[in-house]
PDB file of N, CA and C in Angstrom:
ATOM      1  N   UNK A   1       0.853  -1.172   0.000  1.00  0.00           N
ATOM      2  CA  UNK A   1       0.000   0.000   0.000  1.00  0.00           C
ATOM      3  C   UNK A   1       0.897   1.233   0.000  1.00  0.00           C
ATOM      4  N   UNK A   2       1.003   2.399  -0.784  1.00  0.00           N
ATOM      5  CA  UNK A   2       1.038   3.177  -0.945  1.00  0.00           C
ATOM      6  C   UNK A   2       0.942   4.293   0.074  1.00  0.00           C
ATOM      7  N   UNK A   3       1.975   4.823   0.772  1.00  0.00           N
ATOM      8  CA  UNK A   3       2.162   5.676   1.975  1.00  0.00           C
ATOM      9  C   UNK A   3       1.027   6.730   2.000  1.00  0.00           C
ATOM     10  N   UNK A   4       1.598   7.396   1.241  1.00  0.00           N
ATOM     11  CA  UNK A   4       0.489   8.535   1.412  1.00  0.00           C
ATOM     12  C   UNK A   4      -1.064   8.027   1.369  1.00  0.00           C
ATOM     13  N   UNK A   5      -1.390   7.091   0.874  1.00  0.00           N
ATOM     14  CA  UNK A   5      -3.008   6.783   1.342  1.00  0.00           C
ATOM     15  C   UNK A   5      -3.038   6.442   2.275  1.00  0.00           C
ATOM     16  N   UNK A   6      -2.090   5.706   2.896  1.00  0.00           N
ATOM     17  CA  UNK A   6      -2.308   4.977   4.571  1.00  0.00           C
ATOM     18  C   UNK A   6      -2.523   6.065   5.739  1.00  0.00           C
ATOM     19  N   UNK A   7      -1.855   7.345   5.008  1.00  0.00           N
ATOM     20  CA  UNK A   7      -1.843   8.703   5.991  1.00  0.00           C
ATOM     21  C   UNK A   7      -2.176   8.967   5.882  1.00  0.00           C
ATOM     22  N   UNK A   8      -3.547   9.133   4.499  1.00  0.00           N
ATOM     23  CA  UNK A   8      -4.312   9.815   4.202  1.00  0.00           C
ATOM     24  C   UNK A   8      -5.771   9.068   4.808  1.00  0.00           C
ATOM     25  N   UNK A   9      -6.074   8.289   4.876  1.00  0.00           N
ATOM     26  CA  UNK A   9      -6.974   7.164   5.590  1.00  0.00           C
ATOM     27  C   UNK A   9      -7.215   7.499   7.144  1.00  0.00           C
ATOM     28  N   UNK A  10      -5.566   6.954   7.079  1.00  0.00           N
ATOM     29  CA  UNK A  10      -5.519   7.216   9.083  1.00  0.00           C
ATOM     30  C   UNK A  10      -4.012   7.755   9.619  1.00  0.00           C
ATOM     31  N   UNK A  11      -4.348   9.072   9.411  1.00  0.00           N
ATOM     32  CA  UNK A  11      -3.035   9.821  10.041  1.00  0.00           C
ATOM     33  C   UNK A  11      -2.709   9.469  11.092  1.00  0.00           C
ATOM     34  N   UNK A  12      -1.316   9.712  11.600  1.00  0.00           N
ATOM     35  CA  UNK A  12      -0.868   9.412  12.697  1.00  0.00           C
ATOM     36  C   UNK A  12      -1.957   9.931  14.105  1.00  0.00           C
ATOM     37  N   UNK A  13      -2.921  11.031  13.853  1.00  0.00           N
ATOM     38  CA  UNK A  13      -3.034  11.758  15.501  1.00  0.00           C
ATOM     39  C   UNK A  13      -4.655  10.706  15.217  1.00  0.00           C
ATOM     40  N   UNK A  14      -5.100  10.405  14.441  1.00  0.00           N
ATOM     41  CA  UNK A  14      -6.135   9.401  14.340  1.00  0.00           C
ATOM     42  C   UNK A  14      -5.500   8.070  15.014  1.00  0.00           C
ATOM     43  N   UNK A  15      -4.580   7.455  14.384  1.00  0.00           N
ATOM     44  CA  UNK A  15      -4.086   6.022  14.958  1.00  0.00           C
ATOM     45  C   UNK A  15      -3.653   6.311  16.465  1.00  0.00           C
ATOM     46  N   UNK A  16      -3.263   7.108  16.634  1.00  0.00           N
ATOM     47  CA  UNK A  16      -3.219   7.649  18.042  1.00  0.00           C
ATOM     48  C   UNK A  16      -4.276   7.095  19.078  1.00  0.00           C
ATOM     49  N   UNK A  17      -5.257   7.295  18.403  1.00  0.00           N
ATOM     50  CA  UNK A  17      -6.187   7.704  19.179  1.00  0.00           C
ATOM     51  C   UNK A  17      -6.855   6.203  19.273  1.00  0.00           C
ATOM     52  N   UNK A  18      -7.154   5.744  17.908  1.00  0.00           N
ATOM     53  CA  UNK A  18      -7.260   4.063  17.798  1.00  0.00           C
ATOM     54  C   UNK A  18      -6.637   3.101  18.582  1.00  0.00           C
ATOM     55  N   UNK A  19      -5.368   3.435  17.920  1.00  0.00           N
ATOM     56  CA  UNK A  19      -4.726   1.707  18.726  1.00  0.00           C
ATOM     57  C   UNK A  19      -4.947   1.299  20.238  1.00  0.00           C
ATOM     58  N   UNK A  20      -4.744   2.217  21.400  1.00  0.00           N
ATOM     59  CA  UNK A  20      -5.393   2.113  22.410  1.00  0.00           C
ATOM     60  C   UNK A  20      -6.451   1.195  22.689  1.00  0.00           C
ATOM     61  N   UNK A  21      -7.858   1.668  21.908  1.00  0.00           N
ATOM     62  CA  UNK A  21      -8.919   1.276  21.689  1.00  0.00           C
ATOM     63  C   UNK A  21      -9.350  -0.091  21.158  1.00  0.00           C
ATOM     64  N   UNK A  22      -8.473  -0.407  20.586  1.00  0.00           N
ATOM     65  CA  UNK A  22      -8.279  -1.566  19.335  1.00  0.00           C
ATOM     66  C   UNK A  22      -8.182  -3.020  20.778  1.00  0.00           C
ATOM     67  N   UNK A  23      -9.196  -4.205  20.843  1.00  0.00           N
ATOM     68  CA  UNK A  23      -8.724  -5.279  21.733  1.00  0.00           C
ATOM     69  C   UNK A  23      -7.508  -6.155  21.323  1.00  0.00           C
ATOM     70  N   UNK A  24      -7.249  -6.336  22.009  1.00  0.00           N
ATOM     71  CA  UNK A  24      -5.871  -7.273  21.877  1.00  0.00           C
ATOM     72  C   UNK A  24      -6.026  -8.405  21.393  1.00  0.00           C
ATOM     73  N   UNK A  25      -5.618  -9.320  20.869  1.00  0.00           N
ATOM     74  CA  UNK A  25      -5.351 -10.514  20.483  1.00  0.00           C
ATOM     75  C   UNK A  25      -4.136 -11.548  21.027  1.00  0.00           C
ATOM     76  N   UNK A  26      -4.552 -12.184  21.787  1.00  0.00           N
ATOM     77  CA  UNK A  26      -3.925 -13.130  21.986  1.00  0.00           C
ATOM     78  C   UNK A  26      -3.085 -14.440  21.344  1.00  0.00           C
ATOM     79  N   UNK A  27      -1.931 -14.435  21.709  1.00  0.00           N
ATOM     80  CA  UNK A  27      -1.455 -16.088  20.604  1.00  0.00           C
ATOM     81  C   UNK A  27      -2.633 -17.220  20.706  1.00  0.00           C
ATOM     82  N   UNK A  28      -2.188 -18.172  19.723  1.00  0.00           N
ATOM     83  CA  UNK A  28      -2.984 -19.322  20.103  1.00  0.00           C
ATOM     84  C   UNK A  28      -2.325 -19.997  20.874  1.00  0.00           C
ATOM     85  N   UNK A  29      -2.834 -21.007  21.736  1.00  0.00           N
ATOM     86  CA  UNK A  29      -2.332 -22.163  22.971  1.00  0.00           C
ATOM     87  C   UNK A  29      -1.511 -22.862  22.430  1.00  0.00           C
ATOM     88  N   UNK A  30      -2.065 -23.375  21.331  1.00  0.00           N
ATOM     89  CA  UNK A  30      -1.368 -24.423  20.225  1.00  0.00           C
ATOM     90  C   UNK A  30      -0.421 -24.161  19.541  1.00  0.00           C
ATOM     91  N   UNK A  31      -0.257 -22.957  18.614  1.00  0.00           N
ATOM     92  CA  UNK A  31       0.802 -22.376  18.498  1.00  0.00           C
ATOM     93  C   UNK A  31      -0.261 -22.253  16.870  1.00  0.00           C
ATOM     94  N   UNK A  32       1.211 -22.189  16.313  1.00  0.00           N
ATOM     95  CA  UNK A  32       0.605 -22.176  14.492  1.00  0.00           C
ATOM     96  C   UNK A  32       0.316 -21.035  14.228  1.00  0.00           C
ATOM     97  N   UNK A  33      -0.241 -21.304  12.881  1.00  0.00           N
ATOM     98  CA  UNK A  33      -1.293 -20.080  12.168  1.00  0.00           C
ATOM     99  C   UNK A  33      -0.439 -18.862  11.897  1.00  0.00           C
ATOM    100  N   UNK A  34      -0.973 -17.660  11.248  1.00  0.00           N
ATOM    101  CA  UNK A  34      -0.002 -16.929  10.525  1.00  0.00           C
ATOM    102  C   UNK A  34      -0.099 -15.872  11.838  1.00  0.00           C
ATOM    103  N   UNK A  35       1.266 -15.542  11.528  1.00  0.00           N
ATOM    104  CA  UNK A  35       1.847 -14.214  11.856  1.00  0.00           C
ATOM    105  C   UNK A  35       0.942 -13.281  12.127  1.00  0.00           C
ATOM    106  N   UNK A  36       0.408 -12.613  13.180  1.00  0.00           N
ATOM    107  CA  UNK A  36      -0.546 -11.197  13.144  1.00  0.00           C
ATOM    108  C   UNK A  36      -0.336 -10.376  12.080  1.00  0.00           C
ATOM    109  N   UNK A  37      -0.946  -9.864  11.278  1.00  0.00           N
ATOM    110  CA  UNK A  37      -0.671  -8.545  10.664  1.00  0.00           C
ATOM    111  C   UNK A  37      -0.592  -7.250  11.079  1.00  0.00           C
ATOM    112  N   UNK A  38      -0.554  -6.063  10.963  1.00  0.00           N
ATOM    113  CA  UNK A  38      -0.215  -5.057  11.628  1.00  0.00           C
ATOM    114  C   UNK A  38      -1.646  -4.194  11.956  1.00  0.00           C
ATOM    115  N   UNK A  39      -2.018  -3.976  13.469  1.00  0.00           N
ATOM    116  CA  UNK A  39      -2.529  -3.746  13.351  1.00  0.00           C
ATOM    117  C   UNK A  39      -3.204  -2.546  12.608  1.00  0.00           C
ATOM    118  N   UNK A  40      -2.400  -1.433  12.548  1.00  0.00           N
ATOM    119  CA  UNK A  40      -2.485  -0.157  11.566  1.00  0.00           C
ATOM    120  C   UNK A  40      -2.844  -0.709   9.898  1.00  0.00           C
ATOM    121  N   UNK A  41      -2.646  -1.369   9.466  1.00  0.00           N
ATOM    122  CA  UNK A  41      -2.563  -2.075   8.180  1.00  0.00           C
ATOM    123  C   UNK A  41      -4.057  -2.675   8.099  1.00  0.00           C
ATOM    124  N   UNK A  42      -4.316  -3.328   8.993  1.00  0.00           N
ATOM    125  CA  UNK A  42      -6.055  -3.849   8.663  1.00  0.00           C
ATOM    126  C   UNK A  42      -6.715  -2.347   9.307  1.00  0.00           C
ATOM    127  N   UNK A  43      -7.122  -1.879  10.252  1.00  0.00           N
ATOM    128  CA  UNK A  43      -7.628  -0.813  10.331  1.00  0.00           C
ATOM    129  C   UNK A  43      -7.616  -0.029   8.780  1.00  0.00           C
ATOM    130  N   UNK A  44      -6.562   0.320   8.699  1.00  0.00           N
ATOM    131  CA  UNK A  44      -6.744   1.174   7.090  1.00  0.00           C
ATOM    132  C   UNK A  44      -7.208   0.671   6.090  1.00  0.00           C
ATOM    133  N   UNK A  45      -6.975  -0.883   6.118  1.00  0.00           N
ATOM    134  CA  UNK A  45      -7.890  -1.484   5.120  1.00  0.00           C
ATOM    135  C   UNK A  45      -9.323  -1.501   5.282  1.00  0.00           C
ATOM    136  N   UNK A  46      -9.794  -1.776   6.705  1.00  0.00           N
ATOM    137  CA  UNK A  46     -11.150  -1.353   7.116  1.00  0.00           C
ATOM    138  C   UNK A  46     -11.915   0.156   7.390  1.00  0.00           C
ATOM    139  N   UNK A  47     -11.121   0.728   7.164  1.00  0.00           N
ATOM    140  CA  UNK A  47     -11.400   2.632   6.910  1.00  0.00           C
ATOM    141  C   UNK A  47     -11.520   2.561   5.319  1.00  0.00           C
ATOM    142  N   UNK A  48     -10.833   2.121   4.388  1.00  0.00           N
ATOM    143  CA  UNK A  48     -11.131   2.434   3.326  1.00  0.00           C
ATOM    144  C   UNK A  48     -12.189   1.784   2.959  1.00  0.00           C
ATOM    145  N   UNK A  49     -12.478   0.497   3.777  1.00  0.00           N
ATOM    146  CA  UNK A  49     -14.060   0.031   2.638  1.00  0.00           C
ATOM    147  C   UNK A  49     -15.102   0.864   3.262  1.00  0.00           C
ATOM    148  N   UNK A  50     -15.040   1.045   4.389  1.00  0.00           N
ATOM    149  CA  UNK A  50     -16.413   1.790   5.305  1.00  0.00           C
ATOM    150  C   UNK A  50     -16.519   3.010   4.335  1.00  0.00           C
ATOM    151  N   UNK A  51     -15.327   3.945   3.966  1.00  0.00           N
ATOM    152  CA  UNK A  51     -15.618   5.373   3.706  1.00  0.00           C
ATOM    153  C   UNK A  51     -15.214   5.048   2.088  1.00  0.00           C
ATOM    154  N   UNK A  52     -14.909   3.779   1.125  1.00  0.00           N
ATOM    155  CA  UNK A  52     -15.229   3.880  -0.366  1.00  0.00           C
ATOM    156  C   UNK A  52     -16.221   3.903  -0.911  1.00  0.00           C
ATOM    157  N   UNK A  53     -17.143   3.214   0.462  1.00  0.00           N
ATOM    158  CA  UNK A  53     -18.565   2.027  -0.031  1.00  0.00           C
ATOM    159  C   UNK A  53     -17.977   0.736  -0.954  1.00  0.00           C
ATOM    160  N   UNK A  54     -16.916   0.271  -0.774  1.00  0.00           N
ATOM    161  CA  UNK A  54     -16.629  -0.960  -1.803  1.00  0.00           C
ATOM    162  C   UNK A  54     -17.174  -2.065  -0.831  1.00  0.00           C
ATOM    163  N   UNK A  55     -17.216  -3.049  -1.741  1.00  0.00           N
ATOM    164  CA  UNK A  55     -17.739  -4.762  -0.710  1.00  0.00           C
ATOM    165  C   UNK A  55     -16.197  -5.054  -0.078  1.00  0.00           C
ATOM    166  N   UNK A  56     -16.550  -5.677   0.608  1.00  0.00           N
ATOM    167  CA  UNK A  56     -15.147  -6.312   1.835  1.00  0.00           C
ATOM    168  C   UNK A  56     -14.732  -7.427   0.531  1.00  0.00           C
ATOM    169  N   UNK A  57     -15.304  -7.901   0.082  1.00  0.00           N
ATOM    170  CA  UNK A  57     -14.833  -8.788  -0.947  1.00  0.00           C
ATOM    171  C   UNK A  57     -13.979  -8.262  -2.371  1.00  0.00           C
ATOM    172  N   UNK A  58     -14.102  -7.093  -2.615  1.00  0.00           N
ATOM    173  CA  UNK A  58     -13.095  -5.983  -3.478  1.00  0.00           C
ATOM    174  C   UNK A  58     -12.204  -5.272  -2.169  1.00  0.00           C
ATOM    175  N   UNK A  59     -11.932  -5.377  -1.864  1.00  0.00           N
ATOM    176  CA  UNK A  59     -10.325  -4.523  -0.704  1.00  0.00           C
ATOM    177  C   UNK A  59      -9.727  -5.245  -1.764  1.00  0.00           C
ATOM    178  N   UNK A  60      -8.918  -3.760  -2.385  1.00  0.00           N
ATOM    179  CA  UNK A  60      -7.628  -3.930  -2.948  1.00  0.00           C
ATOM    180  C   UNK A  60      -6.863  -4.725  -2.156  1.00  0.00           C
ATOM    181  N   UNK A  61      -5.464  -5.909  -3.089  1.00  0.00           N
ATOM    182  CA  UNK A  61      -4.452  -6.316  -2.860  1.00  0.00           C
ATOM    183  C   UNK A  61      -3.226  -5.300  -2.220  1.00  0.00           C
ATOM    184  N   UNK A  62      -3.608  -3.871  -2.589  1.00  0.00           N
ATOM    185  CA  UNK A  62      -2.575  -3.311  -2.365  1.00  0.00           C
ATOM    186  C   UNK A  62      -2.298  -2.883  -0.811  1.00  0.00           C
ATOM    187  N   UNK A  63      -3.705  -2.966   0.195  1.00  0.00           N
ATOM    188  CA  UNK A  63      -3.684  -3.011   1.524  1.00  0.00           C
ATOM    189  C   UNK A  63      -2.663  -4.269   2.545  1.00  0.00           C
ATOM    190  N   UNK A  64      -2.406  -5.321   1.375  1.00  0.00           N
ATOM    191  CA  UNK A  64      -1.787  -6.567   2.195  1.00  0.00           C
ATOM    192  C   UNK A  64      -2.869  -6.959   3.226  1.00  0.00           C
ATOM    193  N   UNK A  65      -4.118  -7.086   3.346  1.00  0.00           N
ATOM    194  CA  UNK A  65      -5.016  -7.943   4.083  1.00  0.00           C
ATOM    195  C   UNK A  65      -6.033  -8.199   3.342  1.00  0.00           C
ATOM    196  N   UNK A  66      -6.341  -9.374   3.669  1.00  0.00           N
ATOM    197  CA  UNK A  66      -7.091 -10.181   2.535  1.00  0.00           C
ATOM    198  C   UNK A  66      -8.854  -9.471   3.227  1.00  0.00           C
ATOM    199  N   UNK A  67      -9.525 -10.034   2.766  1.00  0.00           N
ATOM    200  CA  UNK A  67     -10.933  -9.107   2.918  1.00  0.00           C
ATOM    201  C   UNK A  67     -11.500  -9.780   3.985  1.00  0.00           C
ATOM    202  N   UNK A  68     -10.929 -11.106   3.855  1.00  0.00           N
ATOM    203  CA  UNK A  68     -11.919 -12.246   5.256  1.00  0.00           C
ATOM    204  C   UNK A  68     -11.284 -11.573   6.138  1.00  0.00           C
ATOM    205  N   UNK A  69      -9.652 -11.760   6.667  1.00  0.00           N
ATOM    206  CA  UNK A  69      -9.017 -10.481   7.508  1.00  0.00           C
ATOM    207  C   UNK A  69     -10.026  -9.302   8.077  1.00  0.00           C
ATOM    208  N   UNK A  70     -10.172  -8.593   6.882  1.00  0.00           N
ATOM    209  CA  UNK A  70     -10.843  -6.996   7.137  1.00  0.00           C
ATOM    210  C   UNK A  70     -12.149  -7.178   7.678  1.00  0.00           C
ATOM    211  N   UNK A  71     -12.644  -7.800   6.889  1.00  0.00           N
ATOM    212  CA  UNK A  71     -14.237  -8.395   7.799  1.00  0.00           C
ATOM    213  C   UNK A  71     -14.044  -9.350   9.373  1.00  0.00           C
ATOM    214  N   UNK A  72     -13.244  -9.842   9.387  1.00  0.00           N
ATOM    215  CA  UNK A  72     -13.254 -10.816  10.510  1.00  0.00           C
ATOM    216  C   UNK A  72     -12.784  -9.559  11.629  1.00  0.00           C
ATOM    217  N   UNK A  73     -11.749  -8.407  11.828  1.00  0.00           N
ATOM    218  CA  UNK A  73     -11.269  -7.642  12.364  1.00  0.00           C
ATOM    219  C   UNK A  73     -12.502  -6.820  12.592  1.00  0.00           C
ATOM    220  N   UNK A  74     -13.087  -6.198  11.588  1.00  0.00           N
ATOM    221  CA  UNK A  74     -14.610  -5.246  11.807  1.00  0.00           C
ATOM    222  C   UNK A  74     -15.324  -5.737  12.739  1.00  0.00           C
ATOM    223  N   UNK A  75     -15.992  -6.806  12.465  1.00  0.00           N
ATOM    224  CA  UNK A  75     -16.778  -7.448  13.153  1.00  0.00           C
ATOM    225  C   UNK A  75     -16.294  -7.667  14.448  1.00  0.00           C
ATOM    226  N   UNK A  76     -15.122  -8.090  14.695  1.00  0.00           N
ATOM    227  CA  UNK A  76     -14.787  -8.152  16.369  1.00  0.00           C
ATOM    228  C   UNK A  76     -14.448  -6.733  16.941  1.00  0.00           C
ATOM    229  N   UNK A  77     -14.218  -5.682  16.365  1.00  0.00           N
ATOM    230  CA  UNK A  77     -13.921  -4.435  16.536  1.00  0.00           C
ATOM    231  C   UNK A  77     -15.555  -3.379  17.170  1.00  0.00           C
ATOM    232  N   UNK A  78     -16.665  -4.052  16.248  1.00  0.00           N
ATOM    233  CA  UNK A  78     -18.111  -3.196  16.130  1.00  0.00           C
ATOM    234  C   UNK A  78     -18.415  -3.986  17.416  1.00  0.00           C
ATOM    235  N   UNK A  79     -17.963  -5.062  17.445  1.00  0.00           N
ATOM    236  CA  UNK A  79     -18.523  -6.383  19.109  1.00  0.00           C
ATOM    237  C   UNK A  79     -18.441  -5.370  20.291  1.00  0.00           C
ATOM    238  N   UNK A  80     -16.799  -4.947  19.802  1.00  0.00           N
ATOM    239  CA  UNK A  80     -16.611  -4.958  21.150  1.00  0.00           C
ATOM    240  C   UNK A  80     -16.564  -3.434  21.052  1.00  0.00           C
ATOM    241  N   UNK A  81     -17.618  -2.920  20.671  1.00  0.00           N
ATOM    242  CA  UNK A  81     -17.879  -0.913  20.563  1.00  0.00           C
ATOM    243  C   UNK A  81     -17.087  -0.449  20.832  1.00  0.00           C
ATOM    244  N   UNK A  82     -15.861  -0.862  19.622  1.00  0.00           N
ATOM    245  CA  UNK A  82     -14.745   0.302  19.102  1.00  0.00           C
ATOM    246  C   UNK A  82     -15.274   1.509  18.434  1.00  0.00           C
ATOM    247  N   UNK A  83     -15.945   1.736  17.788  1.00  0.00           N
ATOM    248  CA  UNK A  83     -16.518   2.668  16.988  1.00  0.00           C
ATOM    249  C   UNK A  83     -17.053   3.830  17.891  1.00  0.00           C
ATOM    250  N   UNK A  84     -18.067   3.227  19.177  1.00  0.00           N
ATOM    251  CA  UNK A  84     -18.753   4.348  19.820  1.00  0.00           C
ATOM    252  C   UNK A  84     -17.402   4.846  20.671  1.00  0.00           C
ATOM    253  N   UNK A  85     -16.534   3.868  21.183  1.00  0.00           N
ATOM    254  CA  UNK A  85     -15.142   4.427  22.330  1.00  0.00           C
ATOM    255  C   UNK A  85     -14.184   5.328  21.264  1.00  0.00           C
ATOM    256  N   UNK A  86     -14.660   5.057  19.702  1.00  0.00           N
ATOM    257  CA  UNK A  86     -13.623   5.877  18.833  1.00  0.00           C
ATOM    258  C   UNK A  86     -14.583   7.388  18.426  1.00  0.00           C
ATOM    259  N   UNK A  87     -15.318   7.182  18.826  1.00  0.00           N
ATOM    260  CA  UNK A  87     -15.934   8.989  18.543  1.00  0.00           C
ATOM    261  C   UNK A  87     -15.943   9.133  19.652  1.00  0.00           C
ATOM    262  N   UNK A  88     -16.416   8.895  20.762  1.00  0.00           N
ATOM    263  CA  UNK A  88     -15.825   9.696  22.610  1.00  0.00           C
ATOM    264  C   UNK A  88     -14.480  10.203  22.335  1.00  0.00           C
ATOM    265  N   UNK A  89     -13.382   9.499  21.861  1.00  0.00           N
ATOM    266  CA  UNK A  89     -12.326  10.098  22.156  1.00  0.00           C
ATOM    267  C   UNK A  89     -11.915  10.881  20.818  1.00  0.00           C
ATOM    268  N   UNK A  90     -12.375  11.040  19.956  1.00  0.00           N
ATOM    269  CA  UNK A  90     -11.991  11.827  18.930  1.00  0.00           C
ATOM    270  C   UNK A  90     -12.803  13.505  19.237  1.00  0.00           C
ATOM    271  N   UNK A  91     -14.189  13.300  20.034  1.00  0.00           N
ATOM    272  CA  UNK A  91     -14.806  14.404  20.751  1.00  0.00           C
ATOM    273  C   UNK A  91     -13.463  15.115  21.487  1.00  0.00           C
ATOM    274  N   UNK A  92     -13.517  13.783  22.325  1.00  0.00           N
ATOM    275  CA  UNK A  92     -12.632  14.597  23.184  1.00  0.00           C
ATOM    276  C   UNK A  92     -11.295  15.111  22.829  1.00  0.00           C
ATOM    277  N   UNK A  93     -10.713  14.455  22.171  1.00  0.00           N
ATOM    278  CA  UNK A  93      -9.083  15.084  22.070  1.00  0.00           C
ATOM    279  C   UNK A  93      -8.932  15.645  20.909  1.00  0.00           C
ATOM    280  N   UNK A  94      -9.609  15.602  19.843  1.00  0.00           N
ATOM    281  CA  UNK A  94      -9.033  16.042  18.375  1.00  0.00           C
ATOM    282  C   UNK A  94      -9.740  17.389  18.494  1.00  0.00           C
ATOM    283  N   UNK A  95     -10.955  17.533  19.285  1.00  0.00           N
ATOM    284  CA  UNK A  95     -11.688  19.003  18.955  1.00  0.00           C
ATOM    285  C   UNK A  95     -12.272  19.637  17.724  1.00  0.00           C
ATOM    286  N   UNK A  96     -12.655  19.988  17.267  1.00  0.00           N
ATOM    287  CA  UNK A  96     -13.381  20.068  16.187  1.00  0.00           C
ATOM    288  C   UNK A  96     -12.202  20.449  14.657  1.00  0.00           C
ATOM    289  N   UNK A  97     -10.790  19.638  15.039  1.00  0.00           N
ATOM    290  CA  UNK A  97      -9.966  19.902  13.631  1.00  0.00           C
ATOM    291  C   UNK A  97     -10.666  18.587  12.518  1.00  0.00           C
ATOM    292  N   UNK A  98     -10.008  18.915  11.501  1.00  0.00           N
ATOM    293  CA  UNK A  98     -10.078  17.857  10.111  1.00  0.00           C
ATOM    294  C   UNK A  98     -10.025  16.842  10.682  1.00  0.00           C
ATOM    295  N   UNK A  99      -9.240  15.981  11.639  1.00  0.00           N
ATOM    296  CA  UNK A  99      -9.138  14.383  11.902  1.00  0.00           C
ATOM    297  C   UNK A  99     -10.720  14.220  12.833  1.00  0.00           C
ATOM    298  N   UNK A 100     -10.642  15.465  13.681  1.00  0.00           N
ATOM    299  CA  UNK A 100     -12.140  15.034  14.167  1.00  0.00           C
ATOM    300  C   UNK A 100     -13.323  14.840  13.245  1.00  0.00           C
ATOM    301  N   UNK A 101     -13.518  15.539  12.580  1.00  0.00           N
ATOM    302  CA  UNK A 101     -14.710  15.287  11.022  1.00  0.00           C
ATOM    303  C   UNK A 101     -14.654  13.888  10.535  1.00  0.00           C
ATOM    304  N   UNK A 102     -12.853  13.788  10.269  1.00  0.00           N
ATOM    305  CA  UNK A 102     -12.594  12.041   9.672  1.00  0.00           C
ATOM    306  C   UNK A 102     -12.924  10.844  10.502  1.00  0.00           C
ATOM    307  N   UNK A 103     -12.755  11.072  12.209  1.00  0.00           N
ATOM    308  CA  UNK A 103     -12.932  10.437  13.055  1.00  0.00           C
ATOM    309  C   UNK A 103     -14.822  10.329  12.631  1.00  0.00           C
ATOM    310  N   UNK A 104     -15.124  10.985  12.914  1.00  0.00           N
ATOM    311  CA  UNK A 104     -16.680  11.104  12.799  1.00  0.00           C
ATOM    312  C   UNK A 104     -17.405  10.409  11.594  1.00  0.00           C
ATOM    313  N   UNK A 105     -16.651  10.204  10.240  1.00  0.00           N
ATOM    314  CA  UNK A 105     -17.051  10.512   9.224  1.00  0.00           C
ATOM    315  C   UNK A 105     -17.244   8.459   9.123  1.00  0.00           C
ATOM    316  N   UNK A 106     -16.260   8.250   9.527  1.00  0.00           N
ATOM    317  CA  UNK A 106     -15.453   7.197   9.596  1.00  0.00           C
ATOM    318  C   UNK A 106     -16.416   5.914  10.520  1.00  0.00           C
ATOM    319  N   UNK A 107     -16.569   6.450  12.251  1.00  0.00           N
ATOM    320  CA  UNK A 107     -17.568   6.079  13.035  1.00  0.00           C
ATOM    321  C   UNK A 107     -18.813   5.951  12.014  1.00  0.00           C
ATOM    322  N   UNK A 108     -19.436   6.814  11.587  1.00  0.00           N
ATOM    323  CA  UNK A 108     -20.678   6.836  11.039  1.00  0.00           C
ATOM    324  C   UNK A 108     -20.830   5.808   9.871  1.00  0.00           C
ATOM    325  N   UNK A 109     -19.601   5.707   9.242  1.00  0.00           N
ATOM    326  CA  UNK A 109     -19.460   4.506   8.190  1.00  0.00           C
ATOM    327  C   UNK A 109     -19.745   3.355   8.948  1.00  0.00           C
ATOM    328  N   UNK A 110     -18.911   3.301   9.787  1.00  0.00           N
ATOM    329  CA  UNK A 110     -19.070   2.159  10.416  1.00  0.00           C
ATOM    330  C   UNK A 110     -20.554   1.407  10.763  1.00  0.00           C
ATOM    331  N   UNK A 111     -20.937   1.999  11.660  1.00  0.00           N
ATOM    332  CA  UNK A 111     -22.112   2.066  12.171  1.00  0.00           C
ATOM    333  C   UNK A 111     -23.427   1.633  11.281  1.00  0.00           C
ATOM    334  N   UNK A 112     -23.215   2.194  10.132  1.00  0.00           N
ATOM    335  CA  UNK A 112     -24.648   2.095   8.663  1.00  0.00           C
ATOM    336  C   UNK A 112     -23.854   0.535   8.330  1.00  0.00           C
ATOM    337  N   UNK A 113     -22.448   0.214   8.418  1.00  0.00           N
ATOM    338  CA  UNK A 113     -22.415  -0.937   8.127  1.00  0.00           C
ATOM    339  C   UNK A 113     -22.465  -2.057   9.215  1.00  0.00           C
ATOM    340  N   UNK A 114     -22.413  -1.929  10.101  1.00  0.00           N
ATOM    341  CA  UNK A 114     -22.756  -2.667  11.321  1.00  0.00           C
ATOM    342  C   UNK A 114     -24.197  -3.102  11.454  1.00  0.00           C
ATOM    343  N   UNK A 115     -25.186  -1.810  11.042  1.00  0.00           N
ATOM    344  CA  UNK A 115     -26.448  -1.963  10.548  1.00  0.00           C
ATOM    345  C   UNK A 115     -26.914  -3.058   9.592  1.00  0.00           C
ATOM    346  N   UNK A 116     -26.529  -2.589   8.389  1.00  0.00           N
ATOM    347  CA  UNK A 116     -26.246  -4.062   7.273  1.00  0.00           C
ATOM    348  C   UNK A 116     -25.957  -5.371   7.501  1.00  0.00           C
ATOM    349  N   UNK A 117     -24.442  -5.263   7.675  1.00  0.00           N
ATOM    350  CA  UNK A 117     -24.267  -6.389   8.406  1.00  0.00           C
ATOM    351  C   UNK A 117     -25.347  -7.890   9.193  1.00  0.00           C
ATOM    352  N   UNK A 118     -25.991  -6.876  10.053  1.00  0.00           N
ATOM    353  CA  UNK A 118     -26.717  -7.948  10.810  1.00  0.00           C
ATOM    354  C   UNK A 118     -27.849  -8.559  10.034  1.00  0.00           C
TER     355      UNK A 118
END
C-alpha cells in the first residue's frame, strides 16, 4: 500500500487515538497459524471500505489484508464498541480539527455498516 493513502486514511493523531482502543489478540495455545498482521494495516484497510462504499470482498491487494481479515477484524472491533469508544475520544481530544470530522465521518461509516451487516 502506498504511503500517502495509509496517511491519508488514518493519520498518525487518528491512529493515536485508535490503537489504544483496538482489543488485543492473543497467541494461540497451540501455536501455528499466521503471523498477526499489523494492526495499523487492517484498520486502514477497514477505513477504506467503510468510507469507499466498496464490498469487503473488493479490498484492494494493495492493503496486504485479505478481505476475510478486514471483515473478521470489523466485526470483532463493532462487538466490542470500538466505533462508539472511537468517537468519545476523537470528541474529546481532536476538537473540532479535520481528523475530528474524519474520526466522525469514519464512526458513522461504520455504524450504517454494522447496521447491514446484521
Amino acid at each position: 500500500m502506498r504511503a500517502e493513502l495509509s496517511c491519508r486514511l488514518v493519520p498518525d493523531t487518528l491512529w493515536d487515538l485508535t490503537a489504544p482502543l483496538l482489543p488485543r489478540f492473543s497467541r494461540r495455545p497451540q501455536g501455528g497459524g499466521t503471523s498477526p498482521l499489523s494492526e495499523r494495516a487492517v484498520f486502514t484497510a477497514v477505513v477504506y471500505v467503510l468510507t469507499s462504499g466498496c464490498s469487503w470482498r473488493l479490498l484492494p491487494d494493495t492493503f496486504g489484508v485479505s478481505p476475510a481479515t478486514a471483515h473478521r477484524r470489523f466485526t470483532v472491533w463493532s462487538n466490542s464498541g470500538l466505533w462508539h469508544a472511537l468517537d468519545r475520544a476523537a470528541a474529546e481530544s481532536l476538537g473540532r480539527g479535520s481528523d475530528a470530522g474524519w474520526a466522525a465521518a469514519i464512526v458513522d461509516a461504520a455504524n450504517l455498516r454494522c447496521c447491514a451487516d446484521d
